[in-house]
N, C-alpha and C. Protein backbone atom coordinates (compact mmCIF):
# COMPACT_ATOMS: atom_id res chain seq x y z
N UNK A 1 52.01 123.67 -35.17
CA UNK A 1 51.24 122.84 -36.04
C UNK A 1 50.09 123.67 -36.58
N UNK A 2 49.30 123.60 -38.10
CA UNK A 2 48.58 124.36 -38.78
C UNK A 2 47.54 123.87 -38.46
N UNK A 3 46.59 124.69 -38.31
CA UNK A 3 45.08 124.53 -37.70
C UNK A 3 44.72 122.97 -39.20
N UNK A 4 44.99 123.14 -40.31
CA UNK A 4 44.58 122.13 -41.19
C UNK A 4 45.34 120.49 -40.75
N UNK A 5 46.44 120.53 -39.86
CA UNK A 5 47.48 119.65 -40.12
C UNK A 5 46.68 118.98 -38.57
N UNK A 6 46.29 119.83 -37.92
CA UNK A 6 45.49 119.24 -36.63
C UNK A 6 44.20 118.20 -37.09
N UNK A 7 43.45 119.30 -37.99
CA UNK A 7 41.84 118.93 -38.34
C UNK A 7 42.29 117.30 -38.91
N UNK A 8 43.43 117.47 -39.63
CA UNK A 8 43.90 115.90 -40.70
C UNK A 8 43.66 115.16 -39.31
N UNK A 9 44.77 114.94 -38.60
CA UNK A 9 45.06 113.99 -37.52
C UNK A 9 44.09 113.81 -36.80
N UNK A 10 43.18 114.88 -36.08
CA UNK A 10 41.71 114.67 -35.82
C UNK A 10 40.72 113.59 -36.54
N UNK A 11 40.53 113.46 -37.82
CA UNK A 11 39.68 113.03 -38.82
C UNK A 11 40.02 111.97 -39.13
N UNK A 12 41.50 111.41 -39.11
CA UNK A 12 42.36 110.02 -38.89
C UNK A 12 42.26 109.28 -38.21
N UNK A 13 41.74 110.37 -36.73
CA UNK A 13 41.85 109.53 -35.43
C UNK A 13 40.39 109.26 -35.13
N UNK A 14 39.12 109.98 -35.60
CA UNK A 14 38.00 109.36 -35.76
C UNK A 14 37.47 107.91 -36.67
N UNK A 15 38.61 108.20 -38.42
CA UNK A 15 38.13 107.10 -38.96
C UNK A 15 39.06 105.66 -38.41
N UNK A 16 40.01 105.36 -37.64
CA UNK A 16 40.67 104.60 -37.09
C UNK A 16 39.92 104.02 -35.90
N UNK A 17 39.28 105.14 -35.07
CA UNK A 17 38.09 104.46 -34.09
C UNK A 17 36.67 103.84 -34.71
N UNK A 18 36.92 104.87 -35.72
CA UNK A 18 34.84 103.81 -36.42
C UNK A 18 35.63 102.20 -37.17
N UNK A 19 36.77 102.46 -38.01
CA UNK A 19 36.69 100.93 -38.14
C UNK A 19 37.38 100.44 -37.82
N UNK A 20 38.23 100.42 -36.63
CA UNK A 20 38.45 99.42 -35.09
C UNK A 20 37.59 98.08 -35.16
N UNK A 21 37.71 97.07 -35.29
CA UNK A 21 37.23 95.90 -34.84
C UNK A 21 36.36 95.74 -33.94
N UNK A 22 35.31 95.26 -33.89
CA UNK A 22 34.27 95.66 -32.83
C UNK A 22 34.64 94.73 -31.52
N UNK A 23 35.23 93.94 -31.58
CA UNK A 23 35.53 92.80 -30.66
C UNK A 23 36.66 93.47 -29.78
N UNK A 24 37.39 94.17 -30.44
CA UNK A 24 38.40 95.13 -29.35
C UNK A 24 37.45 96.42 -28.65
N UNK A 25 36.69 96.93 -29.26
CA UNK A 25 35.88 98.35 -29.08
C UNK A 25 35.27 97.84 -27.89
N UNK A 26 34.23 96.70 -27.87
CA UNK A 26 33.45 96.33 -26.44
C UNK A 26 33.11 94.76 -26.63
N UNK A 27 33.14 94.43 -26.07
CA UNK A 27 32.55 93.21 -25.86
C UNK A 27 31.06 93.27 -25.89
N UNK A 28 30.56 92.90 -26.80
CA UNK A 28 29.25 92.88 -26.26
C UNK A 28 28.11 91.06 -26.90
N UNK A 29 29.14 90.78 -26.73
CA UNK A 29 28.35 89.01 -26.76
C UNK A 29 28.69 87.84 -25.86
N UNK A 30 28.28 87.05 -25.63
CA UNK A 30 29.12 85.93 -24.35
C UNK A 30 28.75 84.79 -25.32
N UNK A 31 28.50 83.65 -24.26
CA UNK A 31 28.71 82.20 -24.75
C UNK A 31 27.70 81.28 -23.64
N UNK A 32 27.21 80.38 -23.84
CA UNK A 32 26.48 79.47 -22.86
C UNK A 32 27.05 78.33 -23.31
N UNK A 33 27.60 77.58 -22.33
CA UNK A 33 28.31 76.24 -22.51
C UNK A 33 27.27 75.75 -21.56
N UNK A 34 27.14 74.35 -22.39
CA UNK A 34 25.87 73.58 -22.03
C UNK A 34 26.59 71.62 -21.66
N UNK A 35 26.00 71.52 -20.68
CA UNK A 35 26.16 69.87 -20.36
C UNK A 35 24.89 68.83 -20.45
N UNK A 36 24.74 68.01 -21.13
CA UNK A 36 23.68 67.04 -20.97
C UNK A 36 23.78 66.29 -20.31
N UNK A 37 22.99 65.45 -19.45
CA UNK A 37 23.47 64.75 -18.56
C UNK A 37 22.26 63.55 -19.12
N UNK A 38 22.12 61.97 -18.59
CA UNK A 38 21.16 61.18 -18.51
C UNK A 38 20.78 60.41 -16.83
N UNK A 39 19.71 60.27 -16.48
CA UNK A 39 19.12 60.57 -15.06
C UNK A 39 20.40 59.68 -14.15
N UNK A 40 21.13 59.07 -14.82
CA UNK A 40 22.30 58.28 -13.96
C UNK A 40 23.63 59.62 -13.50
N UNK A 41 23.30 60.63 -14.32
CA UNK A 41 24.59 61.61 -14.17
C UNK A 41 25.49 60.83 -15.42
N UNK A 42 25.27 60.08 -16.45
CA UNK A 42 25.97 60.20 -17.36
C UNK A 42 26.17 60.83 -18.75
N UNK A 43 27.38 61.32 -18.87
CA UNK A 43 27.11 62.64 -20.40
C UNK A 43 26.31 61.53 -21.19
N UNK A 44 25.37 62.17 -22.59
CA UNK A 44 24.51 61.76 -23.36
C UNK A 44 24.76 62.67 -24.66
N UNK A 45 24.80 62.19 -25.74
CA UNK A 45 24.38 63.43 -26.85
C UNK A 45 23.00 63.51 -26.91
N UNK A 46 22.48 64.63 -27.26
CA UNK A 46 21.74 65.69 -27.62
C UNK A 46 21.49 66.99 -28.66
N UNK A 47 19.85 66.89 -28.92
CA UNK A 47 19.90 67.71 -29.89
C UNK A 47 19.35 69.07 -29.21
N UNK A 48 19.20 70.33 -29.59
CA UNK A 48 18.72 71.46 -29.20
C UNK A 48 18.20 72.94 -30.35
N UNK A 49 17.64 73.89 -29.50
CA UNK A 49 17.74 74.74 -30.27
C UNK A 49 17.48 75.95 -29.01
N UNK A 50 18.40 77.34 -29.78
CA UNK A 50 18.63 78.28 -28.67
C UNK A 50 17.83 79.58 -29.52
N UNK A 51 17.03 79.98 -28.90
CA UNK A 51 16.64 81.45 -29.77
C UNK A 51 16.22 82.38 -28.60
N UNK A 52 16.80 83.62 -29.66
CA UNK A 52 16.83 85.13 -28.65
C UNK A 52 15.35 85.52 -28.23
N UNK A 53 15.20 85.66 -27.55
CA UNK A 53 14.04 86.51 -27.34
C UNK A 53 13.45 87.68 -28.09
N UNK A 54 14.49 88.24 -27.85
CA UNK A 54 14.75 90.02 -28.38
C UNK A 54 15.48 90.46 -29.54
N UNK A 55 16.27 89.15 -29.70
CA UNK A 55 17.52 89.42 -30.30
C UNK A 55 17.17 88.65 -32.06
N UNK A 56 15.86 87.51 -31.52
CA UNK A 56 15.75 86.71 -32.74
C UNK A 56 16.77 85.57 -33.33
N UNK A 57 17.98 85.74 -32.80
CA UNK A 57 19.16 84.95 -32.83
C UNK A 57 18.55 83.40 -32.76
N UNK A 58 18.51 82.64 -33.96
CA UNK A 58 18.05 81.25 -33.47
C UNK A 58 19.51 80.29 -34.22
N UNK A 59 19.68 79.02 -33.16
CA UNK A 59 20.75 78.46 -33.66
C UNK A 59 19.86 76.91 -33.41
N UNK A 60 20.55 76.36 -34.16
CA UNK A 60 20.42 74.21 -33.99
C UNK A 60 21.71 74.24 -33.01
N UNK A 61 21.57 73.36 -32.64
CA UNK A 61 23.31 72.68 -32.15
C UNK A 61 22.64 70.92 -31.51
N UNK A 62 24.21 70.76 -31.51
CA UNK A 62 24.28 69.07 -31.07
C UNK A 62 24.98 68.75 -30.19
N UNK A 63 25.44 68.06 -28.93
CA UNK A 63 26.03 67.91 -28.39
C UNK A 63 26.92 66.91 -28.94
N UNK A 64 28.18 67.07 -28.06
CA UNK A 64 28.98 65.93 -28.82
C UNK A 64 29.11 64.76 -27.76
N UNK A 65 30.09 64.02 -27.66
CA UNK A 65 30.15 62.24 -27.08
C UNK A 65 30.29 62.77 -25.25
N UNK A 66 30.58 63.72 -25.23
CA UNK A 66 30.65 64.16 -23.30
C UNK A 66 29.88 64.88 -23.43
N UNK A 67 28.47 64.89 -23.99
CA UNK A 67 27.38 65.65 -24.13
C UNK A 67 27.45 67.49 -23.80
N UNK A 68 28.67 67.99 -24.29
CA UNK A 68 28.98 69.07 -24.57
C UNK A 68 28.84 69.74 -25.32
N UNK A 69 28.55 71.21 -25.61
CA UNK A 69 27.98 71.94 -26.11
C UNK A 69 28.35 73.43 -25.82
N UNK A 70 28.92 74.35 -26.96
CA UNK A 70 29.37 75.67 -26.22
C UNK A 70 28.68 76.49 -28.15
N UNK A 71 27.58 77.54 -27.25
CA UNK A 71 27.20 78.37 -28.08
C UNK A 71 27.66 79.96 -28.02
N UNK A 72 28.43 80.00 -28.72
CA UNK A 72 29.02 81.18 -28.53
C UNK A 72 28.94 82.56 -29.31
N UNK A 73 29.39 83.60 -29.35
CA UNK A 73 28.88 84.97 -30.05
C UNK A 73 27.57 85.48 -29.95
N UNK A 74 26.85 85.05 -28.86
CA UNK A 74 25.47 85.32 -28.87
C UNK A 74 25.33 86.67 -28.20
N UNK A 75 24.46 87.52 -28.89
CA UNK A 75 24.59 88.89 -28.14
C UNK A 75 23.66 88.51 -26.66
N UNK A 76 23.77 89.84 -26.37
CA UNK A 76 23.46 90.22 -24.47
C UNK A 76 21.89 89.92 -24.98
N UNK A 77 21.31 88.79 -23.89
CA UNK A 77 19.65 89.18 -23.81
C UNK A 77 19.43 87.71 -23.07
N UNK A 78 17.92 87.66 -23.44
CA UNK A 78 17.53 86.12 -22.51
C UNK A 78 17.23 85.23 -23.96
N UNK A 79 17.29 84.20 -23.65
CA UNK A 79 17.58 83.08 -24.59
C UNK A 79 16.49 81.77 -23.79
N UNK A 80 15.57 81.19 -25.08
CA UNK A 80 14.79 80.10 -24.19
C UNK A 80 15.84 78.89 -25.28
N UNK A 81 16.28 77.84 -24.09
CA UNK A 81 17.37 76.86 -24.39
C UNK A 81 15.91 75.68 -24.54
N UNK A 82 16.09 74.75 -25.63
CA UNK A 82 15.18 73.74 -25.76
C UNK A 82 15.91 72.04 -26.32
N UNK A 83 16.46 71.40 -24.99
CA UNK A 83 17.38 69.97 -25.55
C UNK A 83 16.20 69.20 -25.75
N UNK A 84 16.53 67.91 -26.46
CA UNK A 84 15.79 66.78 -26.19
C UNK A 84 16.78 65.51 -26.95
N UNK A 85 15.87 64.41 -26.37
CA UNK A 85 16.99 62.98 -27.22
C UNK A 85 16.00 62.38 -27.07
N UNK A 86 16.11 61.24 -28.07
CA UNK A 86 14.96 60.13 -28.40
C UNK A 86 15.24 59.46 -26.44
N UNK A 87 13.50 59.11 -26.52
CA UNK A 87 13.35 58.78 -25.27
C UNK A 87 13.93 59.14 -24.07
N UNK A 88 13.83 60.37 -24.19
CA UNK A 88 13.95 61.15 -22.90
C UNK A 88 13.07 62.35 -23.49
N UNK A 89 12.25 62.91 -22.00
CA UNK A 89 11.49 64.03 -21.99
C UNK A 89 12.25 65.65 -22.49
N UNK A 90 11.34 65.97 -23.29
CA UNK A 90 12.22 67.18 -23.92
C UNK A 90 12.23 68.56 -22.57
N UNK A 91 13.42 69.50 -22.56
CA UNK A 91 13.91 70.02 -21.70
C UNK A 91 13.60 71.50 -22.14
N UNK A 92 13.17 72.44 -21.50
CA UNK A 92 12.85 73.76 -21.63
C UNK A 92 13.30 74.71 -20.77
N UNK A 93 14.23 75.76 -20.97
CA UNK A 93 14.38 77.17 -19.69
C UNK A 93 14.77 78.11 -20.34
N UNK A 94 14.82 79.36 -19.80
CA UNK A 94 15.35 80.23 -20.05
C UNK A 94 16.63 80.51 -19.48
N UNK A 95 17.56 81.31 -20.41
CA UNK A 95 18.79 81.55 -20.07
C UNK A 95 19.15 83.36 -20.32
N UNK A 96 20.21 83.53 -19.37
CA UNK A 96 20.20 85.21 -19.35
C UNK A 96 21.65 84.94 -19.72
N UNK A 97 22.00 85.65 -20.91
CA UNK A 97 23.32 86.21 -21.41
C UNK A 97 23.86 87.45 -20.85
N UNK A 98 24.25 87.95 -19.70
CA UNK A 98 24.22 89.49 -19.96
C UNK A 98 25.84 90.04 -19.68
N UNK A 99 26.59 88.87 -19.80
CA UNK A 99 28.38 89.43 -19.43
C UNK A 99 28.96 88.54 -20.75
N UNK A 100 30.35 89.01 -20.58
CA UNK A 100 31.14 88.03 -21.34
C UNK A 100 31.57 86.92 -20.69
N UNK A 101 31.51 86.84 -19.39
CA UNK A 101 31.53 85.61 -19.05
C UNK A 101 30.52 84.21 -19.53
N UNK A 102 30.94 83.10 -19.82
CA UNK A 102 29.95 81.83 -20.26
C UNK A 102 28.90 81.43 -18.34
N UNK A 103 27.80 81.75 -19.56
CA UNK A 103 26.91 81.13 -19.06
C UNK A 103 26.79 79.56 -18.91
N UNK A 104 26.98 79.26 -18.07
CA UNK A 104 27.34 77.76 -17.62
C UNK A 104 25.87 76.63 -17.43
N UNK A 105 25.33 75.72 -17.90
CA UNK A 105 24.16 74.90 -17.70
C UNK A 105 24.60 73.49 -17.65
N UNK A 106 24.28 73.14 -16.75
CA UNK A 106 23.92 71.78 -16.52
C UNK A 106 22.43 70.93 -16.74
N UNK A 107 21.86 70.41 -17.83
CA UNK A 107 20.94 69.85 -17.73
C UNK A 107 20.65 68.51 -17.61
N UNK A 108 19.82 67.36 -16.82
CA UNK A 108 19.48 66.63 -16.72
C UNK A 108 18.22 66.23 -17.44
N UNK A 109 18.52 65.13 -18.54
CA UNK A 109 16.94 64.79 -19.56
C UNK A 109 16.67 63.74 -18.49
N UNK A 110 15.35 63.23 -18.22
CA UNK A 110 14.27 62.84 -17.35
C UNK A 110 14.04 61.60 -18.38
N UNK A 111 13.54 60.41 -18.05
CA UNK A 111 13.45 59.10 -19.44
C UNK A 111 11.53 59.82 -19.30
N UNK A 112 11.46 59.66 -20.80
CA UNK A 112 10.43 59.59 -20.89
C UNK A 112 9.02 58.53 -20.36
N UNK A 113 8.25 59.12 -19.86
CA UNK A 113 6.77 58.61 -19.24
C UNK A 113 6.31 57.53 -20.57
N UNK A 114 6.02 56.50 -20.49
CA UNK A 114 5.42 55.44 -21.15
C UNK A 114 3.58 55.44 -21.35
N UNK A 115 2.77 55.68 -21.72
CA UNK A 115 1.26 55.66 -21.83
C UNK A 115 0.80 55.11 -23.08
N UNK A 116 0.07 53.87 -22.37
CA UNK A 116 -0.54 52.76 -23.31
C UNK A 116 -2.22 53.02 -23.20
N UNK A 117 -2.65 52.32 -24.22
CA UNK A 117 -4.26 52.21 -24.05
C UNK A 117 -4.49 51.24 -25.07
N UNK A 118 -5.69 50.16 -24.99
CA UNK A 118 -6.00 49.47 -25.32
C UNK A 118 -7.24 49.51 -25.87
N UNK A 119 -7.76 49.37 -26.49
CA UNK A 119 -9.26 49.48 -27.52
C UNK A 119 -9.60 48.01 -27.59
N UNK A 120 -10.48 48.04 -27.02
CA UNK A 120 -11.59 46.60 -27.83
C UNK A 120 -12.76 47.13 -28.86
N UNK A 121 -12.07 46.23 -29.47
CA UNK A 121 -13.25 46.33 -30.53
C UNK A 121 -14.37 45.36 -30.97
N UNK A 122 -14.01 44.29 -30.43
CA UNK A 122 -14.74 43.07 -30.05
C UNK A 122 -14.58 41.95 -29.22
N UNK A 123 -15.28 40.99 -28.89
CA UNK A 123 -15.27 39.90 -27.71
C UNK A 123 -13.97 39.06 -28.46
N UNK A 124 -13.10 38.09 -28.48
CA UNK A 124 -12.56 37.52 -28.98
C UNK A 124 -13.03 35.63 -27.87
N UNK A 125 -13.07 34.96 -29.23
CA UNK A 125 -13.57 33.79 -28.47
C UNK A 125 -12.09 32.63 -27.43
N UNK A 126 -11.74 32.14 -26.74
CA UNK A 126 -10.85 31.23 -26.57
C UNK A 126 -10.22 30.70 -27.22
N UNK A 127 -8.89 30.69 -27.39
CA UNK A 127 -8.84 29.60 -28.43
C UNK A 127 -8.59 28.05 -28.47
N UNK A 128 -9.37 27.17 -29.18
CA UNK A 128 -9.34 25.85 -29.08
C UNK A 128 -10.90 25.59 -28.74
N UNK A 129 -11.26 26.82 -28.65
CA UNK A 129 -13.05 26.68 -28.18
C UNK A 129 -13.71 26.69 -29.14
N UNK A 130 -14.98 26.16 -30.17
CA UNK A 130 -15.66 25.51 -30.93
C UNK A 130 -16.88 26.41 -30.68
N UNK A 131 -17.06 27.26 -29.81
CA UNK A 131 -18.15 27.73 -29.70
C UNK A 131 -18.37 29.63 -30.30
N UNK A 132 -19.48 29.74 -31.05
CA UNK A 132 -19.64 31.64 -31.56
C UNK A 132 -19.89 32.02 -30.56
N UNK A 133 -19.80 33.56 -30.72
CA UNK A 133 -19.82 34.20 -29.68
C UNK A 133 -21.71 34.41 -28.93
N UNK A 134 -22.49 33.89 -29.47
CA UNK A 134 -24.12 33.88 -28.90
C UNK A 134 -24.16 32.73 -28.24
N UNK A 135 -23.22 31.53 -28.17
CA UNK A 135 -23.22 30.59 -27.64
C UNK A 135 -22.28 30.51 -26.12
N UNK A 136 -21.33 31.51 -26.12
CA UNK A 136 -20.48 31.70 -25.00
C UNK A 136 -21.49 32.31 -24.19
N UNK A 137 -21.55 31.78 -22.91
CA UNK A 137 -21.94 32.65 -21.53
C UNK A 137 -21.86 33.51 -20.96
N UNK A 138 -22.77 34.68 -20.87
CA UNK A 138 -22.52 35.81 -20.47
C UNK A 138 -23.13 36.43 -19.61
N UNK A 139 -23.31 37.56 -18.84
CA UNK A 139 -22.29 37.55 -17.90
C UNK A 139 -21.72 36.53 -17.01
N UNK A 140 -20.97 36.68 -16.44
CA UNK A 140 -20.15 35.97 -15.66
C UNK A 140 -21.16 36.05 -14.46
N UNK A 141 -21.21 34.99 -13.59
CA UNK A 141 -21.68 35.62 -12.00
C UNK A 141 -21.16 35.38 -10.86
N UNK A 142 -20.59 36.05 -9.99
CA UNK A 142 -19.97 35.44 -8.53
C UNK A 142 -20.95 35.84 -7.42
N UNK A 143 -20.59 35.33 -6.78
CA UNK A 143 -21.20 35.18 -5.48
C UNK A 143 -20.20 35.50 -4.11
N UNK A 144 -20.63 35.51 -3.25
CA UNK A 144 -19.93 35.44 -1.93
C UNK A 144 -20.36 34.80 -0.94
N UNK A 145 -19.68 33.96 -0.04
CA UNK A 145 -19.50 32.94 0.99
C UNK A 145 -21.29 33.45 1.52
N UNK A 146 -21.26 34.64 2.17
CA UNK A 146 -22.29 35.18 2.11
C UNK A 146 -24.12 34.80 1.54
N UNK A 147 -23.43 35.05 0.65
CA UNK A 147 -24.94 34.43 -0.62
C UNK A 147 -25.06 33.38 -0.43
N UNK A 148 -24.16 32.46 -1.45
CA UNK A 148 -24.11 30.98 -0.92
C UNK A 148 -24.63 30.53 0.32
N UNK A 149 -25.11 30.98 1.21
CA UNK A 149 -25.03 30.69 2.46
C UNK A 149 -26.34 30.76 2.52
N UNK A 150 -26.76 31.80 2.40
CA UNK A 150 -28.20 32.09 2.44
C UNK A 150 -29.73 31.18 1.45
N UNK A 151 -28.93 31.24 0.20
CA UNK A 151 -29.03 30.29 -0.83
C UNK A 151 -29.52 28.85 -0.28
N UNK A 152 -28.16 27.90 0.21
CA UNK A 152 -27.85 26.71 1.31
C UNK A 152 -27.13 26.68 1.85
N UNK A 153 -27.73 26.39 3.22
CA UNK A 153 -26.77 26.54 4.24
C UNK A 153 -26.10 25.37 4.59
N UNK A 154 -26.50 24.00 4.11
CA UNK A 154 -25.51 23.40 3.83
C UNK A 154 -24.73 22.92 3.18
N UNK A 155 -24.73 23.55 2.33
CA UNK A 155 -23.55 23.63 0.57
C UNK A 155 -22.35 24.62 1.81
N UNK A 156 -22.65 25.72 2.08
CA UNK A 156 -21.74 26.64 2.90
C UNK A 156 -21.33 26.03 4.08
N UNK A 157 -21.74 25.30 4.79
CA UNK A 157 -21.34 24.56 6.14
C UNK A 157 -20.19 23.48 5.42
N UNK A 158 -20.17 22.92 4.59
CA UNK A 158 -19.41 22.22 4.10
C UNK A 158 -18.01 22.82 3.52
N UNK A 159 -18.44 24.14 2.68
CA UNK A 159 -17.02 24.93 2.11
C UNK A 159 -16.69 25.10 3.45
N UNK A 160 -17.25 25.80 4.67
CA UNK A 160 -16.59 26.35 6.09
C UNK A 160 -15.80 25.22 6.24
N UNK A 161 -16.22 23.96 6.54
CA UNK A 161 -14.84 23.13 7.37
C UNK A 161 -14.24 22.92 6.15
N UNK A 162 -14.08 22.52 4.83
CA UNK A 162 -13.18 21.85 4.45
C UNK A 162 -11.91 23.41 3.49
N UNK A 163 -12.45 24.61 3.09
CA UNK A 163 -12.20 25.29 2.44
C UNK A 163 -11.33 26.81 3.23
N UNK A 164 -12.31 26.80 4.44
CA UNK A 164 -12.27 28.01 5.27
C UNK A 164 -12.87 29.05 5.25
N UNK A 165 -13.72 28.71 4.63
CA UNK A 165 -15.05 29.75 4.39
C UNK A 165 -15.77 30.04 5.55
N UNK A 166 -16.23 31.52 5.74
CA UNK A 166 -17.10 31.77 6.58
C UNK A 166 -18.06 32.19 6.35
């Protein structure tokens, strides 16, 4: 064989390896298959978003009706996974891609915490009551068996037997 007829087949057999398919050449991406769960252990849909760290790779996804979810072609790196669903607490972790094997998650959404508060902004009068508010009584005053007692002691000798006051 002629030193030129080698160099050919040489130069054939380099451009046949550069454009080889990269998916045969190495593997170099996996997949994270994701489960939603709701605090009973039942699947839920869900919304999310997955972005690379390193990689910048950002995706949306949705779960579907068995609250399943498979993100796949994602190159090798760490990934912060972020689900949430109306009324349930939104879900945050990090995830490590680093084989072709699927990264497997199970998540559980938590029902969201409820927090109320109330504002007054003014006295509001009774209703069916005839009276403004400079005419209503204010403060209130209580007493205790105690006081009363001291006050008259026989107004209190009287609540004692019939009430149970002491």
């Amino acid at each position: 064989m002629s030193r030129a007829s080698r160099l050919g087949r040489l130069l054939f057999f380099y451009v046949c390896l550069l454009t080889w398919p990269a998916p045969l050449r190495a593997q170099s991406a996996g997949e994270i298959r994701l489960e939603v769960k709701d605090p009973s252990g039942a699947a839920m849909q869900a919304a999310g978003t997955l972005r690379g760290l390193s990689s910048g790779v950002e995706r949306a996804f949705q779960t579907d009706a068995q609250g399943e979810a498979v993100l796949a072609s994602l190159p090798y790196g760490r990934y912060r996974l972020e689900v949430s669903a109306e009324g349930f607490a939104a879900y945050a972790a990090l995830i490590d891609v680093q084989s072709s094997s699927p990264a497997e998650r199970t998540v559980t959404l938590e029902l969201m915490r409820q927090g109320y508060s109330v504002e007054v902004i003014a006295a509001t009068p009774l209703p069916g009551v005839d009276l403004t508010l400079r005419e209503m009584a204010a403060p209130v005053q209580s007493a205790t068996g105690g006081q009363i007692a001291s006050v008259s002691p026989s107004f209190s000798t009287g609540l004692s037997r019939s009430e149970g006051w002491r």
